[in-house]
Protein backbone atom coordinates (compact mmCIF):
# COMPACT_ATOMS: atom_id res chain seq x y z
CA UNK A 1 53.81 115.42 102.46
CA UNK A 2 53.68 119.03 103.22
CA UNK A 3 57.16 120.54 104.16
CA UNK A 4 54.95 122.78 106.75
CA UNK A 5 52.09 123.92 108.99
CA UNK A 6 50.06 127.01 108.33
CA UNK A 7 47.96 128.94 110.80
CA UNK A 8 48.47 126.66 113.60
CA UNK A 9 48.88 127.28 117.72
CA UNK A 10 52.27 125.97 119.18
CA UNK A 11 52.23 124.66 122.65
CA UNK A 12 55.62 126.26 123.93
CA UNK A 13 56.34 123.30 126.58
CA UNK A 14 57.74 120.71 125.34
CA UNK A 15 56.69 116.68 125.99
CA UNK A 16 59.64 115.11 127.29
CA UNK A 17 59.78 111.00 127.72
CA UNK A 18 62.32 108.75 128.44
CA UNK A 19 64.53 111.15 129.98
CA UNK A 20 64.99 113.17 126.95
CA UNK A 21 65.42 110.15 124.41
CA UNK A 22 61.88 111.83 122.90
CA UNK A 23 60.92 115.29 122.62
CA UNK A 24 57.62 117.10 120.90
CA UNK A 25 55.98 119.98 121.00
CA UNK A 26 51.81 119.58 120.30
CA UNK A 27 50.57 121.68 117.48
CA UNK A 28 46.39 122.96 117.74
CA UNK A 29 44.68 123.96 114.69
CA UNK A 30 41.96 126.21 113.52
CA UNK A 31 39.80 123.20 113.43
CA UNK A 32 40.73 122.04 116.53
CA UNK A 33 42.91 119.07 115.54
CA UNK A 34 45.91 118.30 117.09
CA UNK A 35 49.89 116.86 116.10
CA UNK A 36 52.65 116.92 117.71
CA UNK A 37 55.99 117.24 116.00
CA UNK A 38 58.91 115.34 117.49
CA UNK A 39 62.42 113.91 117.54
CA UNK A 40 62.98 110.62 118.88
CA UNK A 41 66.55 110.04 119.45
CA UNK A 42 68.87 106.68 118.78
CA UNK A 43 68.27 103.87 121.77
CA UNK A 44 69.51 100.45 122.51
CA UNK A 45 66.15 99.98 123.85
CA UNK A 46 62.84 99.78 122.94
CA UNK A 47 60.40 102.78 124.49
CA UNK A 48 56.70 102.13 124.95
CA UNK A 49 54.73 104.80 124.56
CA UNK A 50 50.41 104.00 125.47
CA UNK A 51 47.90 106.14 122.96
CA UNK A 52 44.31 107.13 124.16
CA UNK A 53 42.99 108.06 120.77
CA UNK A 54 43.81 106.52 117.68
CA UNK A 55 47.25 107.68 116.08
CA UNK A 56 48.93 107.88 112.58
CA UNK A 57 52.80 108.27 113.22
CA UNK A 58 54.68 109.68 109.97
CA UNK A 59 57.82 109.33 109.72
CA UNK A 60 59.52 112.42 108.27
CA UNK A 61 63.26 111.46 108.47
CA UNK A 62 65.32 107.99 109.50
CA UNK A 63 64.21 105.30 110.66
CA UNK A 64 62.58 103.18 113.49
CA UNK A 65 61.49 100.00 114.07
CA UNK A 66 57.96 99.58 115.44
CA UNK A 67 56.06 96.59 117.25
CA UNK A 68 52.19 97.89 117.65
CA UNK A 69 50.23 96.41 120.37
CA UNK A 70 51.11 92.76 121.51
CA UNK A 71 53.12 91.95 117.96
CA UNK A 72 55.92 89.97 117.86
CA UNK A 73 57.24 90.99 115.07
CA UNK A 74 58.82 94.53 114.72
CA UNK A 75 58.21 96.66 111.27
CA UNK A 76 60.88 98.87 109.83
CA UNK A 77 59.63 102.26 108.87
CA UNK A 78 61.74 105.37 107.21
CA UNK A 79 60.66 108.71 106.18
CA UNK A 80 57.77 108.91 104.21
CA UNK A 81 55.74 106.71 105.83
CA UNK A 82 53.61 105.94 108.25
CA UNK A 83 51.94 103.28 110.65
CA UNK A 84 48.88 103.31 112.49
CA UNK A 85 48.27 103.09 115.95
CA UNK A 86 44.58 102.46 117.59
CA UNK A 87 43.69 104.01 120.55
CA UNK A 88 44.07 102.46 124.38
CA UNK A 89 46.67 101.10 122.95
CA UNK A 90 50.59 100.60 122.94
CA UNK A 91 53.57 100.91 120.68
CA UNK A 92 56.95 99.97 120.95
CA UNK A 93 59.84 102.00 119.24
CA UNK A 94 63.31 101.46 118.69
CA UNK A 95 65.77 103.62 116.29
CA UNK A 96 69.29 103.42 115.53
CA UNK A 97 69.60 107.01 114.04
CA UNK A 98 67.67 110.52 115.04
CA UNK A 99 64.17 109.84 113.98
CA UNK A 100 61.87 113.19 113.13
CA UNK A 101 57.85 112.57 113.01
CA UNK A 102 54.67 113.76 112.89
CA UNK A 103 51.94 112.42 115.08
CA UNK A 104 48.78 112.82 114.07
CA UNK A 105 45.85 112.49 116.84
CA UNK A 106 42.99 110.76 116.36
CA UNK A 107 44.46 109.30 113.50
């Protein structure tokens, strides 16, 4: 996992969801490819976020749990790794601690 992006584009407004309990900022590259880096902060509650395009979510540092889609079951996930989101989908994400990631767009 690389500790940085080179040569990128930053977009300087921020996304901002669930009144401030997540905040990115999407990053464009030469290529055309697209992340957004992010801080999800700790919640009692789960927040549902819908994807368009497929999406791989690394986590970078703490931990979440995750329920993708119509699952039952939620997954823990900590820094260093990642789950996979399809696209016109849903997540659900809950996290007890400040939670850093890395989503990548289009998987």
């Amino acid at each position: 996992m690389s500790a940085q992006f080179d040569h990128v584009s930053v977009v300087k407004k921020s996304n901002v969801y669930f009144d401030g309990l997540c905040v990115s900022h999407t990053v464009q590259f030469e290529d055309g490819t697209k992340k957004t880096l992010g801080v999800l902060l700790p919640s009692k509650q789960e927040l549902t976020f819908e994807t368009h395009v497929p999406e791989r979510m690394e986590i970078v540092s703490g931990e979440c749990r995750v329920r993708i889609a119509d699952s039952e079951e939620s997954e823990l996930f900590r820094a260093g790794q990642s789950f996979y989101v399809p696209g016109n989908s849903r997540f659900k994400i809950e996290a007890d601690e400040v939670v850093d990631y890395v989503c990548h767009l289009g998987g």
